[in-house]
N, C-alpha and C. Protein backbone atom coordinates (compact mmCIF):
# COMPACT_ATOMS: atom_id res chain seq x y z
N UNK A 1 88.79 116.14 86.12
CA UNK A 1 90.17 116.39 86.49
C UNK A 1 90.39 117.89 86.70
N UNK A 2 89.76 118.23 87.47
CA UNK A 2 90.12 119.50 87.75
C UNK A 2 91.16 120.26 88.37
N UNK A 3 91.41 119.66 89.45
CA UNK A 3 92.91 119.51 90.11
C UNK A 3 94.12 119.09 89.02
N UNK A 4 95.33 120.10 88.99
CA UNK A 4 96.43 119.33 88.48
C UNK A 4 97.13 118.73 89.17
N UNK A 5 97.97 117.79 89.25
CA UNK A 5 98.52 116.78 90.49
C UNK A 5 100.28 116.92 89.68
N UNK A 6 100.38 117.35 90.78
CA UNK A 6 102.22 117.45 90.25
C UNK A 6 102.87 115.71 90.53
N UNK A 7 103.64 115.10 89.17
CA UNK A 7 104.33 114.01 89.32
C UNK A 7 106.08 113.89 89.66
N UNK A 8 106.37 115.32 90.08
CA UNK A 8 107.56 115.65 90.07
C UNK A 8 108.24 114.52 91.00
N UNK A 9 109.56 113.94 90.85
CA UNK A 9 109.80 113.10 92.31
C UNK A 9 109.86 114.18 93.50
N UNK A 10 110.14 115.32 93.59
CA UNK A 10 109.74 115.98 94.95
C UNK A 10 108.66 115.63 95.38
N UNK A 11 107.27 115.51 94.25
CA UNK A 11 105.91 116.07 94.49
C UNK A 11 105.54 114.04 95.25
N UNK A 12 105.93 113.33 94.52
CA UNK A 12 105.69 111.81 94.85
C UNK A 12 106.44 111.91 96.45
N UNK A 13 107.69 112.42 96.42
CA UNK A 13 108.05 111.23 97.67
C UNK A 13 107.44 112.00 98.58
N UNK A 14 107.21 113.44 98.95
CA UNK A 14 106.51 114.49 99.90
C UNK A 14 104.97 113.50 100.06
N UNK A 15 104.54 112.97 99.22
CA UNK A 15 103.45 112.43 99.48
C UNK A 15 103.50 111.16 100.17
N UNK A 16 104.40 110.31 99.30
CA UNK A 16 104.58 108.72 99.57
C UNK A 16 105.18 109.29 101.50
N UNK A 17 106.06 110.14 101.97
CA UNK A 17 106.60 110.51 103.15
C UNK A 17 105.51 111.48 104.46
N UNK A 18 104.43 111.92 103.76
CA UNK A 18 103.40 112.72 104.51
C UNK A 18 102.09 111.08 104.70
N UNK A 19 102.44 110.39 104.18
CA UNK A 19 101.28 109.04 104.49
C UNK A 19 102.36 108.33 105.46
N UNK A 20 103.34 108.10 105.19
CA UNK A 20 104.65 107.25 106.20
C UNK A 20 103.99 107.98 107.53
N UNK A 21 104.32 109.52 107.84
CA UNK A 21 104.02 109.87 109.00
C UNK A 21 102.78 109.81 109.76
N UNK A 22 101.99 109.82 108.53
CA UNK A 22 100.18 109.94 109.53
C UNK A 22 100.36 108.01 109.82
N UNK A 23 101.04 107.00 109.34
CA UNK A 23 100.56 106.10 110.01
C UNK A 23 101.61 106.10 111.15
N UNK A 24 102.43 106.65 111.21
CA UNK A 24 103.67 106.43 112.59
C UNK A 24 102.82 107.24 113.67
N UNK A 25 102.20 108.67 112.85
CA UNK A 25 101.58 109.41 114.15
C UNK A 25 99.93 108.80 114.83
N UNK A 26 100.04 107.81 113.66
CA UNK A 26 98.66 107.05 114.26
C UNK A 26 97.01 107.86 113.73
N UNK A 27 97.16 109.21 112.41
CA UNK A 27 96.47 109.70 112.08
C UNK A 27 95.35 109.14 111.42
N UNK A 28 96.19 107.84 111.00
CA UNK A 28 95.54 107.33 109.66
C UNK A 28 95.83 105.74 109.99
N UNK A 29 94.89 104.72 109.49
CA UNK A 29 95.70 103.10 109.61
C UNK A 29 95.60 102.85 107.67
N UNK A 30 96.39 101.90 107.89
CA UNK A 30 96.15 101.13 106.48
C UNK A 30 95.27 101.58 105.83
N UNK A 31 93.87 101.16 105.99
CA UNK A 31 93.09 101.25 105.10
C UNK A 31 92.64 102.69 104.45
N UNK A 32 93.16 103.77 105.36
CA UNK A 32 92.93 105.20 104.84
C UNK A 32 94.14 105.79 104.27
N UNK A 33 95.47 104.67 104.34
CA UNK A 33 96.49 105.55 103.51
C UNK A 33 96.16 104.50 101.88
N UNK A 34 95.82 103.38 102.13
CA UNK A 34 95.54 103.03 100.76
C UNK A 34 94.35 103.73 100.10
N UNK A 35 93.47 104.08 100.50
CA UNK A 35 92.04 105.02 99.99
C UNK A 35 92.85 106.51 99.49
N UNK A 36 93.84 107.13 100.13
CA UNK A 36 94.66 108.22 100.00
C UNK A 36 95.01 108.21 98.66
N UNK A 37 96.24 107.05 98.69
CA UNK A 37 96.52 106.85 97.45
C UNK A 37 95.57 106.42 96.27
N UNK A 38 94.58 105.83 96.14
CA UNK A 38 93.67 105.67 95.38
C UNK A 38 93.12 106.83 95.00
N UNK A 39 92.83 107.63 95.61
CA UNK A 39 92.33 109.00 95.32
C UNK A 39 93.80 109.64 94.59
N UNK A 40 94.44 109.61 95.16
CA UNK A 40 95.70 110.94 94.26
C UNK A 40 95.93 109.75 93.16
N UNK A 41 95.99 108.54 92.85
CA UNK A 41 95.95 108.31 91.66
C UNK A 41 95.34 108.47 90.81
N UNK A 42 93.73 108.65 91.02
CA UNK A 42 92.81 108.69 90.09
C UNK A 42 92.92 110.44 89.61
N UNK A 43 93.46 111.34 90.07
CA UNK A 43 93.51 113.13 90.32
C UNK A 43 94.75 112.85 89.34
N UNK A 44 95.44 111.86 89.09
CA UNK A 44 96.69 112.04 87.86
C UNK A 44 96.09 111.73 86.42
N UNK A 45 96.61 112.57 85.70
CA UNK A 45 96.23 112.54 84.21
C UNK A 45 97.31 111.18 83.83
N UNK A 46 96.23 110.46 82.75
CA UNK A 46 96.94 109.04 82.51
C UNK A 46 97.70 109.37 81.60
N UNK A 47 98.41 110.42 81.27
CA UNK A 47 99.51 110.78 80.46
C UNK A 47 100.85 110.84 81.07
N UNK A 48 100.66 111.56 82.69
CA UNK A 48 101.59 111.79 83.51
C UNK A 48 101.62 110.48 84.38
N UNK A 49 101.06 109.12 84.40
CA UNK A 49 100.81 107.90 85.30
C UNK A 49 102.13 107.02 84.67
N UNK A 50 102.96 107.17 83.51
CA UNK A 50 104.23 106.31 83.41
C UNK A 50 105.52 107.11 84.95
N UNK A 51 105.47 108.45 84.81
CA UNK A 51 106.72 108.48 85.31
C UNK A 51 106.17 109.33 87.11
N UNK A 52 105.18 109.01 87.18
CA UNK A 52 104.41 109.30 88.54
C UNK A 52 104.65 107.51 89.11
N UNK A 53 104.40 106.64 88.70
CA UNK A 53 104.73 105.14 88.83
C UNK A 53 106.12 105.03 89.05
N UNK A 54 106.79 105.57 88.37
CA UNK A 54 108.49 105.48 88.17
C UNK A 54 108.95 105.91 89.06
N UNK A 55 108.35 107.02 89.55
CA UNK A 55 108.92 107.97 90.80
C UNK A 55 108.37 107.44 91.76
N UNK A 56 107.53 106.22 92.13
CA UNK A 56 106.39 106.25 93.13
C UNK A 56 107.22 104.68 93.76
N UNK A 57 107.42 104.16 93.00
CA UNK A 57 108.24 103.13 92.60
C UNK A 57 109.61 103.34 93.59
N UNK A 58 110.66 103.60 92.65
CA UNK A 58 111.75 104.56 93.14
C UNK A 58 111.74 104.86 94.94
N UNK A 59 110.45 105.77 95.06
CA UNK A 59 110.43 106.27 96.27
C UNK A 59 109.90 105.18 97.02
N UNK A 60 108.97 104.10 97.62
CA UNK A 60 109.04 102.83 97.75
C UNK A 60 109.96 101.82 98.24
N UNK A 61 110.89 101.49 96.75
CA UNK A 61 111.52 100.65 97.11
C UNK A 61 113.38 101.66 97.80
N UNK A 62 113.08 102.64 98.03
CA UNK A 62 114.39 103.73 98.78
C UNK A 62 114.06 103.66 99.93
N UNK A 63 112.63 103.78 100.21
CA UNK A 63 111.61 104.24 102.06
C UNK A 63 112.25 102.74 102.53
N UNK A 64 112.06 101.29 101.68
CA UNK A 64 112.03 100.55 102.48
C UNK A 64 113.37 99.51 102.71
N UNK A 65 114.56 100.14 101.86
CA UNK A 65 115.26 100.00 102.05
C UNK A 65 116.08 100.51 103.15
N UNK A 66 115.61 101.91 103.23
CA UNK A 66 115.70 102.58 104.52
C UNK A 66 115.56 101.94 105.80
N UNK A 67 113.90 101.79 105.85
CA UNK A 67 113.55 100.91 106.89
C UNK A 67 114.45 99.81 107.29
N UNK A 68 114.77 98.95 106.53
CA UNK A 68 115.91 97.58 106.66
C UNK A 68 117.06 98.34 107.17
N UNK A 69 117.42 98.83 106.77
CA UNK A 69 118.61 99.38 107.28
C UNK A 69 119.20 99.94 108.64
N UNK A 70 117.37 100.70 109.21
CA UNK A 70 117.42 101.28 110.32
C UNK A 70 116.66 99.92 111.40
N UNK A 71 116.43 99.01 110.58
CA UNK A 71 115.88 97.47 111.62
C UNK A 71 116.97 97.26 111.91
N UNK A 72 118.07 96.54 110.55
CA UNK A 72 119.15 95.79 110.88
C UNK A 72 120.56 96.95 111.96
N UNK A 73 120.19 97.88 111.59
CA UNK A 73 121.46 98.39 112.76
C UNK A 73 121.01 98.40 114.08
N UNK A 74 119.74 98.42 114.54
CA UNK A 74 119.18 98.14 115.83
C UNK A 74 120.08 97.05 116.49
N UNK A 75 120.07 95.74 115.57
CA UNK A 75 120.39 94.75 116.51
C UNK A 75 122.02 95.18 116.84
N UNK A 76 122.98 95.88 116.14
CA UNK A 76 123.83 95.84 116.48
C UNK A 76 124.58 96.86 117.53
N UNK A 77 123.76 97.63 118.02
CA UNK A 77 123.50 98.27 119.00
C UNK A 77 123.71 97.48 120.52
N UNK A 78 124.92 97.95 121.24
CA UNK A 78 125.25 97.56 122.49
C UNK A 78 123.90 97.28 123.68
N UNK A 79 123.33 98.74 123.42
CA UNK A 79 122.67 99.21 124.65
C UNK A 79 121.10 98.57 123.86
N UNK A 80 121.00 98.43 122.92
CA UNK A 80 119.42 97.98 122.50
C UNK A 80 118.93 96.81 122.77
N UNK A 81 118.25 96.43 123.38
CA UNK A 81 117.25 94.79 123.48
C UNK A 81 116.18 94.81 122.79
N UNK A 82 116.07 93.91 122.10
CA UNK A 82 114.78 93.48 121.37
C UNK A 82 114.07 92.63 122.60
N UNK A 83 113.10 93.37 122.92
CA UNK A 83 111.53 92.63 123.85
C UNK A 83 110.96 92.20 123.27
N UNK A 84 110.01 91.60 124.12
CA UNK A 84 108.47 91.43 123.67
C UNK A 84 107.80 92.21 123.62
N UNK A 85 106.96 93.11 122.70
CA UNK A 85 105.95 94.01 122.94
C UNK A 85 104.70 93.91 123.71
N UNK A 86 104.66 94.64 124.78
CA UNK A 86 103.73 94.80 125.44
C UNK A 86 101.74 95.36 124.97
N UNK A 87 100.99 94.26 124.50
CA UNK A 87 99.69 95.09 123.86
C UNK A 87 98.94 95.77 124.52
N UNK A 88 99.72 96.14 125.85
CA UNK A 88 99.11 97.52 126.54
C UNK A 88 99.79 98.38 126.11
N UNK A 89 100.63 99.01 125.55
CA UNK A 89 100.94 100.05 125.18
C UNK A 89 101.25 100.39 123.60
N UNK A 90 101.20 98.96 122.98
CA UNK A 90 101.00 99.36 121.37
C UNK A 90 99.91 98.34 120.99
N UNK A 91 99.36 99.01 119.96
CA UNK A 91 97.82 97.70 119.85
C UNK A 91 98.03 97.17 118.60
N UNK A 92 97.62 96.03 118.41
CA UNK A 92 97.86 94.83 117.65
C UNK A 92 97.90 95.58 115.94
N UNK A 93 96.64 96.03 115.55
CA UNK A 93 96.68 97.27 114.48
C UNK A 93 98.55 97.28 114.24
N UNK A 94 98.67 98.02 115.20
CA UNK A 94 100.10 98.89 114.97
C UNK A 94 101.47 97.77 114.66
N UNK A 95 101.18 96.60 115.18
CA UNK A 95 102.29 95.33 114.70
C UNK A 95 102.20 95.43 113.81
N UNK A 96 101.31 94.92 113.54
CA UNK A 96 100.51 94.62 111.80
C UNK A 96 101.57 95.46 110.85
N UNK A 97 101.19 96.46 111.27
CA UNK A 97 101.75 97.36 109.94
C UNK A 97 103.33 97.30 110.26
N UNK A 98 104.11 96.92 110.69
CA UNK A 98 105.79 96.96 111.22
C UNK A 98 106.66 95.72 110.46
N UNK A 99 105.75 94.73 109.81
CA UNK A 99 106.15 93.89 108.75
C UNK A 99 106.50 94.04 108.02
N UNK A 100 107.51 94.30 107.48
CA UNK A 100 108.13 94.89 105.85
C UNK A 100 107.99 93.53 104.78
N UNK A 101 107.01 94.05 104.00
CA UNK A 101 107.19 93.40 102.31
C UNK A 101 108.14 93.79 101.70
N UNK A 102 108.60 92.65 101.01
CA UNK A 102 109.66 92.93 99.87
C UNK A 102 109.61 94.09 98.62
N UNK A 103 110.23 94.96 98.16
CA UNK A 103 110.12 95.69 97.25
C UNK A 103 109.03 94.97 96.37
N UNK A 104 109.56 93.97 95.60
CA UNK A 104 109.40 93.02 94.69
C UNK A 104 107.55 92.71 94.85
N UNK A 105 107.65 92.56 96.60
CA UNK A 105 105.88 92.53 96.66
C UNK A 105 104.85 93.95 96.35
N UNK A 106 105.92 95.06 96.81
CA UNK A 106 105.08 96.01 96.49
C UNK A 106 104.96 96.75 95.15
N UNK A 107 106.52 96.33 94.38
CA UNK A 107 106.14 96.37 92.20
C UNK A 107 104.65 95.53 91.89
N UNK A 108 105.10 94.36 92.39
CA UNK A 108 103.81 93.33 92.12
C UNK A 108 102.20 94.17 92.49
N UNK A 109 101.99 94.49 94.06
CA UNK A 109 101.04 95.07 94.28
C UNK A 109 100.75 96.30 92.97
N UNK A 110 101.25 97.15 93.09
CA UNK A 110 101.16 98.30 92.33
C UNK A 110 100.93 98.04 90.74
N UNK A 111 101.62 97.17 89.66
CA UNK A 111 101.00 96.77 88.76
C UNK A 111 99.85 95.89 88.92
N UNK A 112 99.50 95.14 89.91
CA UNK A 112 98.00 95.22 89.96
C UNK A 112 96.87 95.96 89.90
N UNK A 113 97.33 96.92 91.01
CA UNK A 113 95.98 98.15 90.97
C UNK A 113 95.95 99.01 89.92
N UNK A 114 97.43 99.21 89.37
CA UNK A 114 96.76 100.13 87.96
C UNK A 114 96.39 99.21 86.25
C-alpha cells in the first residue's frame, strides 16, 4: 500500500465521474472501467473501505438518478424523437452499456465484490 488513496466524497465522485466520461468518450468499455475500479479498491486501506463504500454508494445511486431524469425529460421534449438507432454509427458495445440498472442492483453488485 504504498499509494494513499483519498476517500473524501470529492475524491470518490471525481473518480466514480472521470470513469462515466472515458466510457461516454469511448476511452475505455466496461470491462476496463470495472478492472479500474478493482484496482482503486484494492489501493484503499480496509480501514478507510466503510465510508469510501458510503460515498461510492451515495455517488452511484445520485449519477443514476441523474441519468433517469435526463432519459425521462427527453421524452417530453416537443422537438425530440426517439428513433431507431442506426449500428452504423453507434456499435452494439455502446447500447449495451445505455441500460440503466436499478440502484438496488448496483448496492447488491457492490456488496458482492467486497
Amino acid at each position: 500500500m504504498g499509494q494513499e488513496i483519498s476517500v473524501s466524497y470529492q475524491a470518490v465522485k471525481s473518480k466514480v465521474y472521470r470513469l462515466i466520461d472515458s466510457l461516454v468518450e469511448d476511452s475505455k468499455n466496461q470491462d476496463d472501467v470495472q478492472e479500474s475500479v478493482r484496482r482503486w479498491w484494492k489501493h484503499i486501506h480496509p480501514a478507510d473501505r466503510p465510508i469510501a463504500r458510503k460515498h461510492l454508494l451515495s455517488v452511484l445511486s445520485k449519477s443514476t438518478a441523474t441519468l433517469e431524469a435526463i432519459s425521462g425529460g427527453l421524452t417530453d421534449l416537443q422537438d425530440f424523437e426517439i428513433r431507431p438507432v442506426h449500428t452504423e454509427t453507434i456499435r452494439a458495445e455502446n447500447v449495451v452499456r445505455m441500460h440503466s440498472i436499478s440502484n438496488e442492483t448496483v448496492v447488491q453488485r457492490l456488496k458482492a465484490s467486497m
